[in-house]
Structures are given as structure tokens and as C-alpha cells.
Protein backbone atom coordinates (compact mmCIF):
# COMPACT_ATOMS: atom_id res chain seq x y z
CA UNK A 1 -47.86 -44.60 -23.32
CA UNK A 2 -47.63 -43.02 -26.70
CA UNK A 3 -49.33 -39.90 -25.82
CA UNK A 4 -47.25 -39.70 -22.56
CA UNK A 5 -44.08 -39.83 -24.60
CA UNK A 6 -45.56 -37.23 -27.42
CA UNK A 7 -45.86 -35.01 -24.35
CA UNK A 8 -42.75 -35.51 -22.68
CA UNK A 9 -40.98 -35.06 -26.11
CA UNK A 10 -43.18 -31.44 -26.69
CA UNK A 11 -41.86 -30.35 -22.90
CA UNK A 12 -38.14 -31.70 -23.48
CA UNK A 13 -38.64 -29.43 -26.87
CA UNK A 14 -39.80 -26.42 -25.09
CA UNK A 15 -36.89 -26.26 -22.21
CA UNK A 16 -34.74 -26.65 -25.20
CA UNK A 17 -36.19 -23.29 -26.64
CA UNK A 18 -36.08 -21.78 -23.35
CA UNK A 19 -32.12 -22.59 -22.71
CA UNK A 20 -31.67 -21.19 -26.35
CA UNK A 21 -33.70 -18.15 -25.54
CA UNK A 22 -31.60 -17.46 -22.40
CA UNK A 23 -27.90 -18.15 -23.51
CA UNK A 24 -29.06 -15.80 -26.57
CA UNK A 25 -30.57 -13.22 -23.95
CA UNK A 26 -27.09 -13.57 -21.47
CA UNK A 27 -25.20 -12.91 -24.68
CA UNK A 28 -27.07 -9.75 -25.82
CA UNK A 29 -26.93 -8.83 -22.02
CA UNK A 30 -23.41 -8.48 -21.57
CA UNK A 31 -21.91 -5.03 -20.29
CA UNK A 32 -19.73 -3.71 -22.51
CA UNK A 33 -16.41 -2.31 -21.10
CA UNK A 34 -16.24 1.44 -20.44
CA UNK A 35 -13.06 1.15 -18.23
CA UNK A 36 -10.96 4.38 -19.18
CA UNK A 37 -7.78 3.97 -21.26
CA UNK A 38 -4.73 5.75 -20.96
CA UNK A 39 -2.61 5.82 -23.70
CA UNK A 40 0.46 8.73 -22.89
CA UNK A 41 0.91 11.39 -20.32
CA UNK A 42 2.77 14.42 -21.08
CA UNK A 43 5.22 15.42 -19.27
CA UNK A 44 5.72 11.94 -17.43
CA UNK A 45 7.86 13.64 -14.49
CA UNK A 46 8.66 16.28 -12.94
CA UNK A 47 7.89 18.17 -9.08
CA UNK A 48 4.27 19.21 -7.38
CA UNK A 49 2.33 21.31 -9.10
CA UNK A 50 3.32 20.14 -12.90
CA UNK A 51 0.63 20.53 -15.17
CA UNK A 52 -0.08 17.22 -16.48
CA UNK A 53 -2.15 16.39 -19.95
CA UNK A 54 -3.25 12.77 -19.98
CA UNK A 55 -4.70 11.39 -23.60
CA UNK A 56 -6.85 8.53 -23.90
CA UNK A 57 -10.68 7.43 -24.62
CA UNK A 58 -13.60 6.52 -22.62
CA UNK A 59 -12.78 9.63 -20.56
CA UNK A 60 -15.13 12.38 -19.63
CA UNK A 61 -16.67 15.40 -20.74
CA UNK A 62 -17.99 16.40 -17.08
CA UNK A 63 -15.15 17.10 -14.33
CA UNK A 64 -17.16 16.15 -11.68
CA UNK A 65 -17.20 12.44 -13.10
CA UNK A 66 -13.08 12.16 -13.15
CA UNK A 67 -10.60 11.52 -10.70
CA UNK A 68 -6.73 11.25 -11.21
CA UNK A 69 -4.41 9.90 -8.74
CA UNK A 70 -0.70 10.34 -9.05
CA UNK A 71 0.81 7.19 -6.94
CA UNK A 72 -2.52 6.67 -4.94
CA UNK A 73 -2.88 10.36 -4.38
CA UNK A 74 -5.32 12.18 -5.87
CA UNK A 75 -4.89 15.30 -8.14
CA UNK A 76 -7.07 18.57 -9.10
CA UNK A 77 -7.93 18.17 -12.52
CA UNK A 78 -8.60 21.53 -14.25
CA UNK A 79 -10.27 20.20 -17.55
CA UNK A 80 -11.87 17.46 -19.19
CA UNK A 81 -13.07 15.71 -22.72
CA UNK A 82 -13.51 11.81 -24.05
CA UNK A 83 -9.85 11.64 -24.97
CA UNK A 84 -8.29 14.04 -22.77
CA UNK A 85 -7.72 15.48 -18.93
CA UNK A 86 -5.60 18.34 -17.95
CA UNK A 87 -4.47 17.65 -13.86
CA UNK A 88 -2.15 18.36 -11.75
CA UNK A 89 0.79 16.80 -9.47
CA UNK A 90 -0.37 16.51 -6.27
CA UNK A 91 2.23 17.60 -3.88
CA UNK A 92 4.13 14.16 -1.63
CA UNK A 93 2.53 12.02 -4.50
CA UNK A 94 6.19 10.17 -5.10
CA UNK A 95 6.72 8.07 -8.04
CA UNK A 96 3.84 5.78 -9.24
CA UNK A 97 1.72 5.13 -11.58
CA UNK A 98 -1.32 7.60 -13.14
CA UNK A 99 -4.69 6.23 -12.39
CA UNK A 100 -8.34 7.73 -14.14
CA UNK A 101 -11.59 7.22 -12.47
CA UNK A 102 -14.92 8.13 -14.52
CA UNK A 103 -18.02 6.99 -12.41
CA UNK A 104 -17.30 3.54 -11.21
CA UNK A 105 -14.69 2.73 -13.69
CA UNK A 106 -10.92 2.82 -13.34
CA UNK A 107 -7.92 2.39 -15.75
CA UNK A 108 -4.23 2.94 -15.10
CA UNK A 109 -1.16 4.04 -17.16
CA UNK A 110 2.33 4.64 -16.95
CA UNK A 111 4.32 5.68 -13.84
CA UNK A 112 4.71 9.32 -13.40
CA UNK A 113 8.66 9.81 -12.31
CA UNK A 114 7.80 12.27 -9.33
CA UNK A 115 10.64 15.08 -8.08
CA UNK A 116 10.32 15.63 -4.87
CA UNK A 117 10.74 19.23 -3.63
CA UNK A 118 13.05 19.47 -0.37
CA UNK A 119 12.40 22.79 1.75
CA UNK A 120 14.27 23.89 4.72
CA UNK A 121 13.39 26.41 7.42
CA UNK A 122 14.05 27.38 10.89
CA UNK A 123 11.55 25.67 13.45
CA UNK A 124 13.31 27.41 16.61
CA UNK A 125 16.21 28.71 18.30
CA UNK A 126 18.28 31.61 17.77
CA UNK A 127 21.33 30.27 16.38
CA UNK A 128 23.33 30.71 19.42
CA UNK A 129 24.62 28.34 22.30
CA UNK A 130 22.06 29.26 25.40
CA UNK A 131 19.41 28.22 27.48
CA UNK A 132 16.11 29.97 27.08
CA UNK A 133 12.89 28.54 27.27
CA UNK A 134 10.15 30.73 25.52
CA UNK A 135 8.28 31.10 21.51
CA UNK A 136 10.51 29.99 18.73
CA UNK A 137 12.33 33.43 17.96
CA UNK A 138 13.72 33.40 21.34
CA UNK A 139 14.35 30.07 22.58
CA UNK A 140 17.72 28.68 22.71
CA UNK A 141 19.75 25.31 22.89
CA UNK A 142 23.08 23.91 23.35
CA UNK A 143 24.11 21.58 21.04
CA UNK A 144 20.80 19.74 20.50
CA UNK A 145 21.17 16.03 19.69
CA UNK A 146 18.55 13.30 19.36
CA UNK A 147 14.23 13.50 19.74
CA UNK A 148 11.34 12.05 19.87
CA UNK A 149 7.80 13.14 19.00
CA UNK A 150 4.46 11.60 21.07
CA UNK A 151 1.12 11.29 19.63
CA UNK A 152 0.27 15.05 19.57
CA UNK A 153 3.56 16.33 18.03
CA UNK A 154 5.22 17.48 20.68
CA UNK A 155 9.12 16.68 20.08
CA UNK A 156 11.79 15.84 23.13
CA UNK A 157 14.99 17.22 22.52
CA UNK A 158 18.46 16.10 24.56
CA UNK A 159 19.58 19.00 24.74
CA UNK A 160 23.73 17.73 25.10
CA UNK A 161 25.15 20.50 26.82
CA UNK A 162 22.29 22.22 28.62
CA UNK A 163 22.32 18.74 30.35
CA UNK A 164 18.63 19.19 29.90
CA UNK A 165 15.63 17.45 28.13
CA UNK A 166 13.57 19.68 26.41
CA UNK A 167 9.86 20.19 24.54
CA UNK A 168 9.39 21.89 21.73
CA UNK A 169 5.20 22.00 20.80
CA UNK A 170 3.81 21.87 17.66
CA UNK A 171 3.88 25.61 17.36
CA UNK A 172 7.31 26.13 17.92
CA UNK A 173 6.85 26.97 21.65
CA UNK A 174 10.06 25.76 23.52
CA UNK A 175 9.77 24.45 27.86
CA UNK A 176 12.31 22.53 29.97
CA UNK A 177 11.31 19.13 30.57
CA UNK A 178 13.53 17.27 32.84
CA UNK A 179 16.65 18.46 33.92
CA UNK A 180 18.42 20.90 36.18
CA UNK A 181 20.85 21.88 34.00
CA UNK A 182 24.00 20.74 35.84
CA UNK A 183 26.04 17.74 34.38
CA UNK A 184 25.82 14.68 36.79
CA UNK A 185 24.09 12.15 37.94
CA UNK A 186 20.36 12.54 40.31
CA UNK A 187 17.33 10.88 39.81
CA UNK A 188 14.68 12.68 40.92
CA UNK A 189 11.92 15.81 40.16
CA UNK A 190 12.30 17.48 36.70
CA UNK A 191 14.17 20.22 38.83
CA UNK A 192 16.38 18.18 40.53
CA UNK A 193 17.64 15.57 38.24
CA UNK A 194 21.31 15.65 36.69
CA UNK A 195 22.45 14.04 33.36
CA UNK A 196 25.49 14.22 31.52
CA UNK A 197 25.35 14.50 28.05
CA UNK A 198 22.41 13.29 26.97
CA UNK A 199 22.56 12.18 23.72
CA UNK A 200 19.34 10.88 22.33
CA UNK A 201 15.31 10.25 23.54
CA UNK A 202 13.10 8.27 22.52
CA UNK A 203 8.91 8.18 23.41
CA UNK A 204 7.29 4.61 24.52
CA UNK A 205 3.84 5.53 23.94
CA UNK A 206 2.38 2.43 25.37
CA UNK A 207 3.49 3.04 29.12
CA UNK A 208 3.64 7.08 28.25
CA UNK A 209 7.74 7.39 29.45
CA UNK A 210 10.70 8.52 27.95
CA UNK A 211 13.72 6.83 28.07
CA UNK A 212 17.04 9.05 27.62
CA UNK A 213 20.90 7.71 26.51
CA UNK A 214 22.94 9.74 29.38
CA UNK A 215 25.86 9.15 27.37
CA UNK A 216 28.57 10.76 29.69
CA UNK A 217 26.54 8.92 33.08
CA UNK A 218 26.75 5.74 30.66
CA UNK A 219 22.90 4.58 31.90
CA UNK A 220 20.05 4.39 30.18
CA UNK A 221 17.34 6.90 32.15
CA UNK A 222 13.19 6.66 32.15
CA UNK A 223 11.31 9.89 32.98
CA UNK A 224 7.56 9.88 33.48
CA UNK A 225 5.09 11.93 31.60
CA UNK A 226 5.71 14.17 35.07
CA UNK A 227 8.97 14.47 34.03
CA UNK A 228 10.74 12.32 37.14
CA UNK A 229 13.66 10.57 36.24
CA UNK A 230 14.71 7.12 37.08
CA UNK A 231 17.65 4.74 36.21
CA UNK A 232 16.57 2.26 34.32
CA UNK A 233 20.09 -0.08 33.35
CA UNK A 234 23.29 1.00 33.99
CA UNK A 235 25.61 2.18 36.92
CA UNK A 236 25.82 5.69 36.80
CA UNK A 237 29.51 6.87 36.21
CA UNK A 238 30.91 3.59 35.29
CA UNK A 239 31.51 2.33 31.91
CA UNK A 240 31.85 -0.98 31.17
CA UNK A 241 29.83 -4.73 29.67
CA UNK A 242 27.62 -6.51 31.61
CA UNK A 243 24.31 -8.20 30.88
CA UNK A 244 21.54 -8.23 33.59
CA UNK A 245 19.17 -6.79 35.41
CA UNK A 246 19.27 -3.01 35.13
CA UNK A 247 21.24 -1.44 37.49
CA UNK A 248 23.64 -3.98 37.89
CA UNK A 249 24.01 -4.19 34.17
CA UNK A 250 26.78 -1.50 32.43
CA UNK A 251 26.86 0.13 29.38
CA UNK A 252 29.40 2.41 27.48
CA UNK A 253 28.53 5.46 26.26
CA UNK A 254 25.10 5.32 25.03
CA UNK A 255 24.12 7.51 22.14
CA UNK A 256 21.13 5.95 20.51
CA UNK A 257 17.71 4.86 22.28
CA UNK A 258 14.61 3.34 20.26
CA UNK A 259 11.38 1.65 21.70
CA UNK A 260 9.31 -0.88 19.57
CA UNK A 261 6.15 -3.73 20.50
CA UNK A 262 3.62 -3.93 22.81
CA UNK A 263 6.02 -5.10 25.45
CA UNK A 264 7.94 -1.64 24.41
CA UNK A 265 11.10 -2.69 24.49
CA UNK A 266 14.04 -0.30 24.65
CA UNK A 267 16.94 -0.76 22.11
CA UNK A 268 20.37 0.88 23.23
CA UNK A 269 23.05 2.12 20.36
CA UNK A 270 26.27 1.42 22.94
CA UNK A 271 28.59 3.35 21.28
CA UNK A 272 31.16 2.20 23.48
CA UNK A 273 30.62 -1.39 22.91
CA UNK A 274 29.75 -1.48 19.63
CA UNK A 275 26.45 -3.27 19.74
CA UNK A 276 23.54 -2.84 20.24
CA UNK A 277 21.49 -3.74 23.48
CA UNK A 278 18.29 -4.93 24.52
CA UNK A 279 16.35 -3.41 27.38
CA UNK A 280 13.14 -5.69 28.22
CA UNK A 281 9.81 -5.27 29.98
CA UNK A 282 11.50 -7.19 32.77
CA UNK A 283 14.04 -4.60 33.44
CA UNK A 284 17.10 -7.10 32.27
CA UNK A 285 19.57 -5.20 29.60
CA UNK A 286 21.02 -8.26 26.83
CA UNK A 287 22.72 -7.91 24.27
CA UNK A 288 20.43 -8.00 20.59
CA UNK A 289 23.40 -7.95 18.12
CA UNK A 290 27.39 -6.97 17.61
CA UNK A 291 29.40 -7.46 20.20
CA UNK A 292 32.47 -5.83 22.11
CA UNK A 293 34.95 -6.12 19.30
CA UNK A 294 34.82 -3.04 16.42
CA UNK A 295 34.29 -4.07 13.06
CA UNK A 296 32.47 -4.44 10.06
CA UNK A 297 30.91 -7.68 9.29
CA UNK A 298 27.03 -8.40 8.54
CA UNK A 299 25.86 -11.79 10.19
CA UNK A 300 23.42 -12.92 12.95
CA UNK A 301 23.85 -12.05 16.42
CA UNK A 302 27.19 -12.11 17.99
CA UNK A 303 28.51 -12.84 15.12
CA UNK A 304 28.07 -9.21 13.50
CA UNK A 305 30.33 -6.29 14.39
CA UNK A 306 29.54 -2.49 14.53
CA UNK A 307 31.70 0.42 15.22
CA UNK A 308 30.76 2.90 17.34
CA UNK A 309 26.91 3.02 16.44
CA UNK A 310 25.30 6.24 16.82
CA UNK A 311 21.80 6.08 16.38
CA UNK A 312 18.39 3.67 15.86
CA UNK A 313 15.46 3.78 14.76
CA UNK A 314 12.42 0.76 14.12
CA UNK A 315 10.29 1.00 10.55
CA UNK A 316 6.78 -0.37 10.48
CA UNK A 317 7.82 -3.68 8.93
CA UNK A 318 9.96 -4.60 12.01
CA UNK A 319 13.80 -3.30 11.36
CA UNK A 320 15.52 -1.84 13.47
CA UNK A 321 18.36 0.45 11.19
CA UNK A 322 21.22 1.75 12.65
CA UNK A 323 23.74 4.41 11.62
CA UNK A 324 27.26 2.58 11.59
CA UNK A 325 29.27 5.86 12.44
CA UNK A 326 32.36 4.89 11.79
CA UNK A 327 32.20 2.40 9.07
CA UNK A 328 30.02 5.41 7.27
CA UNK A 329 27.29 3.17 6.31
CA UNK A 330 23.54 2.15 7.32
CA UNK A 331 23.06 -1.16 8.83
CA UNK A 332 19.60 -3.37 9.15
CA UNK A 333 18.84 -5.55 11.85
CA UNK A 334 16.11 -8.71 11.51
CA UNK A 335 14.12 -9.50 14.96
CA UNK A 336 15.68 -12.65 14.56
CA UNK A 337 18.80 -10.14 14.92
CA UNK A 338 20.21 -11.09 11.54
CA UNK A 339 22.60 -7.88 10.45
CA UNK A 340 22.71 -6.59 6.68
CA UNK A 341 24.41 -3.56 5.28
CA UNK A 342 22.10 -2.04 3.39
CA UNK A 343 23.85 1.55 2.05
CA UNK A 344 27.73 2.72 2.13
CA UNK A 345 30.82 0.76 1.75
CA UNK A 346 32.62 0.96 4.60
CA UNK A 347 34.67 4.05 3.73
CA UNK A 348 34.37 8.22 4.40
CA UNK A 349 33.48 9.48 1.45
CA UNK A 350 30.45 11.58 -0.54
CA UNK A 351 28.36 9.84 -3.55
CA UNK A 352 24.52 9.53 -4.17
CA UNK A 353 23.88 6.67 -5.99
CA UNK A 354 22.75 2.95 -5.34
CA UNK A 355 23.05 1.33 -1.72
CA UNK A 356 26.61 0.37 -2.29
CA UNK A 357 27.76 2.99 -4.50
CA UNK A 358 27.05 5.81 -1.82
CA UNK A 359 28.80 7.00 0.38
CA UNK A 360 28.34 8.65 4.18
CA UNK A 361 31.08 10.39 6.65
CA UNK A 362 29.86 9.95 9.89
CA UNK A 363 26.28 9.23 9.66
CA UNK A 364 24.27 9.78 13.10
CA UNK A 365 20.72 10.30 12.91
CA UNK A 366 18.27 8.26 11.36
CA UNK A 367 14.24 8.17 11.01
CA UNK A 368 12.45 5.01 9.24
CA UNK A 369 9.15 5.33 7.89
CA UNK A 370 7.38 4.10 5.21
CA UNK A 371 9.70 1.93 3.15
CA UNK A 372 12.31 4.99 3.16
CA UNK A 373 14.79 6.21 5.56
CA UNK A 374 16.15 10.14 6.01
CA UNK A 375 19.77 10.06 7.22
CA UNK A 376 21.68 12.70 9.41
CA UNK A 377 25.31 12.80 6.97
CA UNK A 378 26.74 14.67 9.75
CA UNK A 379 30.39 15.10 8.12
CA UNK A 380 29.35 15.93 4.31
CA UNK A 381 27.18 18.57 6.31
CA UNK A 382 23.74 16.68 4.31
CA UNK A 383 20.71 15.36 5.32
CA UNK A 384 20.18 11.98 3.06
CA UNK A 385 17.41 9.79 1.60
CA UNK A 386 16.84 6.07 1.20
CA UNK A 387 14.46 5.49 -0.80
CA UNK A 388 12.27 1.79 -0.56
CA UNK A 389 14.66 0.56 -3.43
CA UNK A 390 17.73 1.28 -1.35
CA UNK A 391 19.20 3.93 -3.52
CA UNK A 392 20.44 7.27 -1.88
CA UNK A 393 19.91 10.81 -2.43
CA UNK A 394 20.89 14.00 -1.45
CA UNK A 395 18.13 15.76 0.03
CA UNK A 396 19.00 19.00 1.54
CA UNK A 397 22.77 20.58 2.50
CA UNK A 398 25.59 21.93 -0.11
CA UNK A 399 28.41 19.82 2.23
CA UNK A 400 29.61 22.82 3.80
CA UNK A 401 29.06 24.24 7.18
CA UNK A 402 26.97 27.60 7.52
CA UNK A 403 23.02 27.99 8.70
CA UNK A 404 20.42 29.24 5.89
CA UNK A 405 17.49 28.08 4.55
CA UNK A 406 15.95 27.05 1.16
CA UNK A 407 15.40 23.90 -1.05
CA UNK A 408 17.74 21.43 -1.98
CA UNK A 409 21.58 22.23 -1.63
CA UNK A 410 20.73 25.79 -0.63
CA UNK A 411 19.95 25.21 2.87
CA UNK A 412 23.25 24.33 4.79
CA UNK A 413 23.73 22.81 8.09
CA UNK A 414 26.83 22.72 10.31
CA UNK A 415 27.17 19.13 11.51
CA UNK A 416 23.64 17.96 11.86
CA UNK A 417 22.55 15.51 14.24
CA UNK A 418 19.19 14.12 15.36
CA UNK A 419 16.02 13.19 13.22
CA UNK A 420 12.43 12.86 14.18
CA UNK A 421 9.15 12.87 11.88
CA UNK A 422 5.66 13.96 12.83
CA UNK A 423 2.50 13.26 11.55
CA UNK A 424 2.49 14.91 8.77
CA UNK A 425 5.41 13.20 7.29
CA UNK A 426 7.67 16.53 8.10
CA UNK A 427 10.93 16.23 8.96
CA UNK A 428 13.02 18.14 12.17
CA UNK A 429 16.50 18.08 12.56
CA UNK A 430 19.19 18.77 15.19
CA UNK A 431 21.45 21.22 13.50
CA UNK A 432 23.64 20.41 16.30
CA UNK A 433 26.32 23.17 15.37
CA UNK A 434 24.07 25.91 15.13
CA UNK A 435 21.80 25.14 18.00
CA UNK A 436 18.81 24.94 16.04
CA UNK A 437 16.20 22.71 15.34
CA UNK A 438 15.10 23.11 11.83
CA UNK A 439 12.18 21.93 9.56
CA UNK A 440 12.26 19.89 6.46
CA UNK A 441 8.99 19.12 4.29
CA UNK A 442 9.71 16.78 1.31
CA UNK A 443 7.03 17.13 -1.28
């Protein structure tokens, strides 16, 4: 017994040394941290292409080991040392925070106040009221209103007084649709069917159709990728409020169309009415929020009023915004159809500024993407941002009428309308006075 416990004491002794041995070997075995630290930038704004010199330690000596990322996107760095890079602004970075990656290690510092650069040029047209189909220095509109753009680019104009729908590809290149270019009403072949005023499109790229707002026919219209037209809610020629299956259903003056879900639903801006209307998979038109009454009021529902409301458009988080033409201001709409005003204050006016500081004059098209929303001002003659925060910018447009191009408040615009984005995050617009459909790149 006594040499069993003399053993079992010698073992108990030895596990002992081992568990000292290892905590001491974990200890001495710990990484050390090589994460890179970034103490100041210099400049900390300013547009693409700044030249920025970021100071710090744990850096690199050897470019090919360092990244830097201005808000997630990455920048060309030009030189490198332990405690200092050289990179620059990346352009459609936005503002964000700088980020430095050595090898496997990341550390990020302060946010880099980003300026974005707002170009405008000419995508096609002449500049003249006409009908022309051809390249983009000879095609012409008249009085182009609202688009859509499919998965390749291609952008669907309503063409408002050419009584035509129209495709412009990526390159410019400008063909007739639908539409033969007389107003009325005919369903029918691309060559035979008849709007009246169309005033905006929008692309369902689940069931590959586009649905049209005949504003003057007061119906709601679905053409195939063939380009034959259909009647999809609404009695053509006859304004008026009714809920229920399509053609029996009536709307008023239609100016805004937008399609969201996997049931591709169709959302209706009824001018007329003043609300906004629901167009389902099983061809029955309802009623999503406002009603018949003109107004101003946020709430859910029914309960909410609009007045006159030109134009929609659906975000990736599930909104639906909506320019409030005549109460100048941007509205929001919940799919549980609960209404908020999120920019202007109800009255004509111009002023950049926080959501409701600014201020609109007739507002008509609208794109949402990406937290932010670009804004048709079609009165103050501007095309406007709103940013994820809610506050608004100027972004292009001196707020009188004329046609040139440039950046910033050197381009002008006489009273532009419609607003699409493509894949690259480009902007066209409806420059509905000049009969133009121009280009605008923010970067």
C-alpha cells in the first residue's frame, strides 16, 4: 500500500510538471498582434482620384502586401513603408471608412468624407421633337417620359407624344417597340396598337412583359417581349374608381407603373385618384394606399392622402417611394402600406438640406437603389439625391431651362422627367423638354 501511494504521489507530481510546462509553453506561444494601425489620413475628403497619404505602423514596405479600401472599395496604392501608404480615391467609393490590409491582417480608421463627381452627357436624340428611329446622333423623340431597363440594359422609353414605346440599347442605338404612332386606343401587333399618352413603363422580368400607364386611355397596358399589347385593368377611354377585376376596374390618369415580388405585382401611380393601386397576379386592380380625396397626410392605408402622384419606384429593402407631385415632396410606402413622408414639406420651393428642410417643385421621376434615391425636380429644372440618411442634394441642373452638358450645376435640363438606372449604377434621364435622353454617372 505504501509503495502504491509513493507511486501514485510521483505520477500526480509529474502531470503537475507537465500542466506547468504547457500553460508556460501556451503563454510563450501566443501570436503577437500585427493588425495594421491607422492613426490619420490626410486629406480626409475630397472627389475620385484624391491622392490620399495614410500614417500609421505595422504597415508595409512591399506594395504587393497592402490593400486600401475607401468604403469597401478598393484603391491603387502608389507607395508604401511601415508607417506610411500613399493611395488613391477610388472612383463611386462614397463616404466610409479607410481600411489597410497587409497579408492576412486588417485595421480600419477614420471615415473618408467622399465628393461625389456628377457628369452629364447626351445618350441620344437630337434635341428636337420627331420620330426617328436609328444610332444616337440621329434618333429622335417627342417628349420622352418614364423607362425601364431589362436585364441586358436595354431601356423602354414612353415616348408621350409619339404615342409610341420605344428601345434604346446599350449603345445608344434607338428602335420602335410597340406602337403605331397614332393616339388611341388598339390592342394588338407592335404595328397596330394605339396609346394615348403614355406616360411611364416599367419591366417585370419574371414573366418577361412590360406594362405601360396609357395615361390619356386611363388603362394600364401589358406588351409581350414580341411587343403585342394587351389591356390589362382599366376601360379604355373612361376615367373613373373602381376596384376589380381588370377590365371592369377604372383608373384615372395613370402616370406611374412599378413591378415588385415573385408574384410581380404591378403598382399604379393614379394620378387622377390620388392613390396608388394594386394590380395582382390574379388580374384584380385594389387599391394599396391613399384614396380618392387630395391631400397630404402620412398614415396606413386609406387613411393616407396623396395628390396627384406622379411616379414609383420599389428599393431592395421593400419600399415602394413615390413622388408626391403636388405636395412637392417624396413619400414612402411600408408593404403593410403604412405611408411616411420622408423629404419636402409640403410646399414649392428650392433648398438642399435635411429631409424636411428641402424642398421640391413638382417632383416626377424617381429611381431607388441602394439605400439612396435620385429624384426628377422637374420645376427647379434639377435632378436630386437622397442619400441613405435622408438628406438631399443637388446633383446635376443650375434651375434653369436650356440643354448642355457638364458636371454639377453646369449641365441644365428643361423640365426633366423620367429616371431609370442600369447596371452599372449610371443614371438616364427623360429631359422631357428637349427630347433627349441623357446620361448621368455619379462617381
Amino acid at each position: 500500500m505504501i509503495r502504491i501511494s509513493q507511486f501514485m504521489s510521483s505520477v500526480f507530481v509529474l502531470f503537475l510538471s507537465i500542466g506547468f510546462a504547457s500553460c508556460k509553453d501556451d503563454k510563450d506561444s501566443v501570436v503577437p498582434d500585427n493588425s495594421p494601425i491607422i492613426n490619420s489620413i490626410a486629406p480626409d475628403n475630397g472627389p475620385k482620384g484624391t491622392v490620399v497619404t495614410i500614417t500609421g505602423s505595422k504597415f508595409s514596405a512591399d506594395p504587393a502586401a497592402v490593400q486600401v479600401f475607401f468604403n469597401g472599395v478598393q484603391a491603387s496604392v502608389t507607395s508604401t513603408s511601415a508607417t506610411e501608404i500613399v493611395a488613391v480615391v477610388p472612383a463611386k467609393a462614397g463616404p466610409g471608412k479607410v481600411r489597410v490590409v497587409v497579408g492576412s491582417e486588417s485595421g480600419t480608421g477614420p471615415v473618408f468624407n467622399f465628393v461625389y463627381t456628377v457628369s452629364v452627357s447626351t445618350f441620344t436624340g437630337l434635341g428636337v421633337a420627331g420620330f426617328v428611329d436609328g444610332d444616337a446622333s440621329a434618333a429622335k423623340f417627342n417628349s420622352p417620359r418614364g423607362m425601364a431597363i431589362d436585364q441586358l440594359d436595354n431601356i423602354y422609353v414612353a415616348d408621350e407624344l409619339n404615342q409610341r414605346i420605344r428601345i434604346i440599347a446599350p449603345n445608344g442605338t434607338v428602335t420602335t417597340f410597340c406602337g403605331s404612332g397614332l393616339a388611341g386606343h388598339a390592342d394588338g401587333t407592335p404595328g397596330t396598337a394605339k396609346f394615348n399618352s403614355p406616360y411611364d413603363v416599367a419591366y417585370d422580368g419574371i414573366n418577361n412583359f412590360i406594362y405601360v400607364a396609357d395615361k390619356g386611355n386611363h388603362c394600364l397596358r401589358r406588351l409581350s417581349i414580341s411587343g403585342y399589347a394587351t389591356t390589362a385593368a382599366g376601360i379604355p377611354g373612361t376615367a373613373g374608381y373602381v376596384d376589380g377585376p381588370g377590365t371592369s376596374a377604372r383608373l384615372n390618369s395613370p402616370t406611374g407603373v412599378a413591378v415588385e415580388g415573385e408574384l410581380a405585382s404591378v403598382y399604379i401611380a393614379d394620378a387622377g385618384n390620388h392613390c396608388i393601386r394594386e394590380h395582382n397576379y390574379l388580374e384584380i386592380l385594389s387599391t394599396f394606399a391613399g384614396s380618392t380625396v387630395s391631400g397630404q397626410q402620412d398614415g396606413i392605408g386609406a387613411s393616407a392622402k396623396f395628390s396627384a402622384p406622379a411616379d414609383i419606384d420599389w428599393d431592395t429593402a421593400g419600399y415602394l417611394y413615390v413622388t408626391d407631385k403636388v405636395n412637392h415632396n417624396i413619400r414612402r410606402i411600408s408593404m403593410s402600406k403604412e405611408v411616411t413622408t420622408v423629404a419636402g414639406i409640403g410646399i414649392a420651393g428650392y433648398q438642399d438640406g435635411d429631409g424636411f428642410q428641402a424642398l421640391f417643385n413638382a417632383p416626377e421621376g424617381i429611381s431607388a437603389m441602394n439605400g439612396g434615391l435620385v429624384v426628377a425636380d422637374v420645376a427647379n429644372q434639377r435632378i436630386r439625391g437622397i442619400d441613405a440618411m435622408l438628406k438631399v442634394t443637388s446633383l446635376a441642373g443650375d434651375g434653369t431651362q436650356g440643354w448642355g452638358d457638364g458636371t454639377g450645376a453646369i449641365a441644365k435640363f428643361k423640365n426633366p422627367g423620367g429616371v431609370v438606372r442600369d447596371s452599372n449604377g449610371d443614371y438616364f434621364i427623360a429631359d422631357t423638354g428637349n427630347h433627349l435622353i441623357r446620361k448621368l454617372i455619379i462617381d
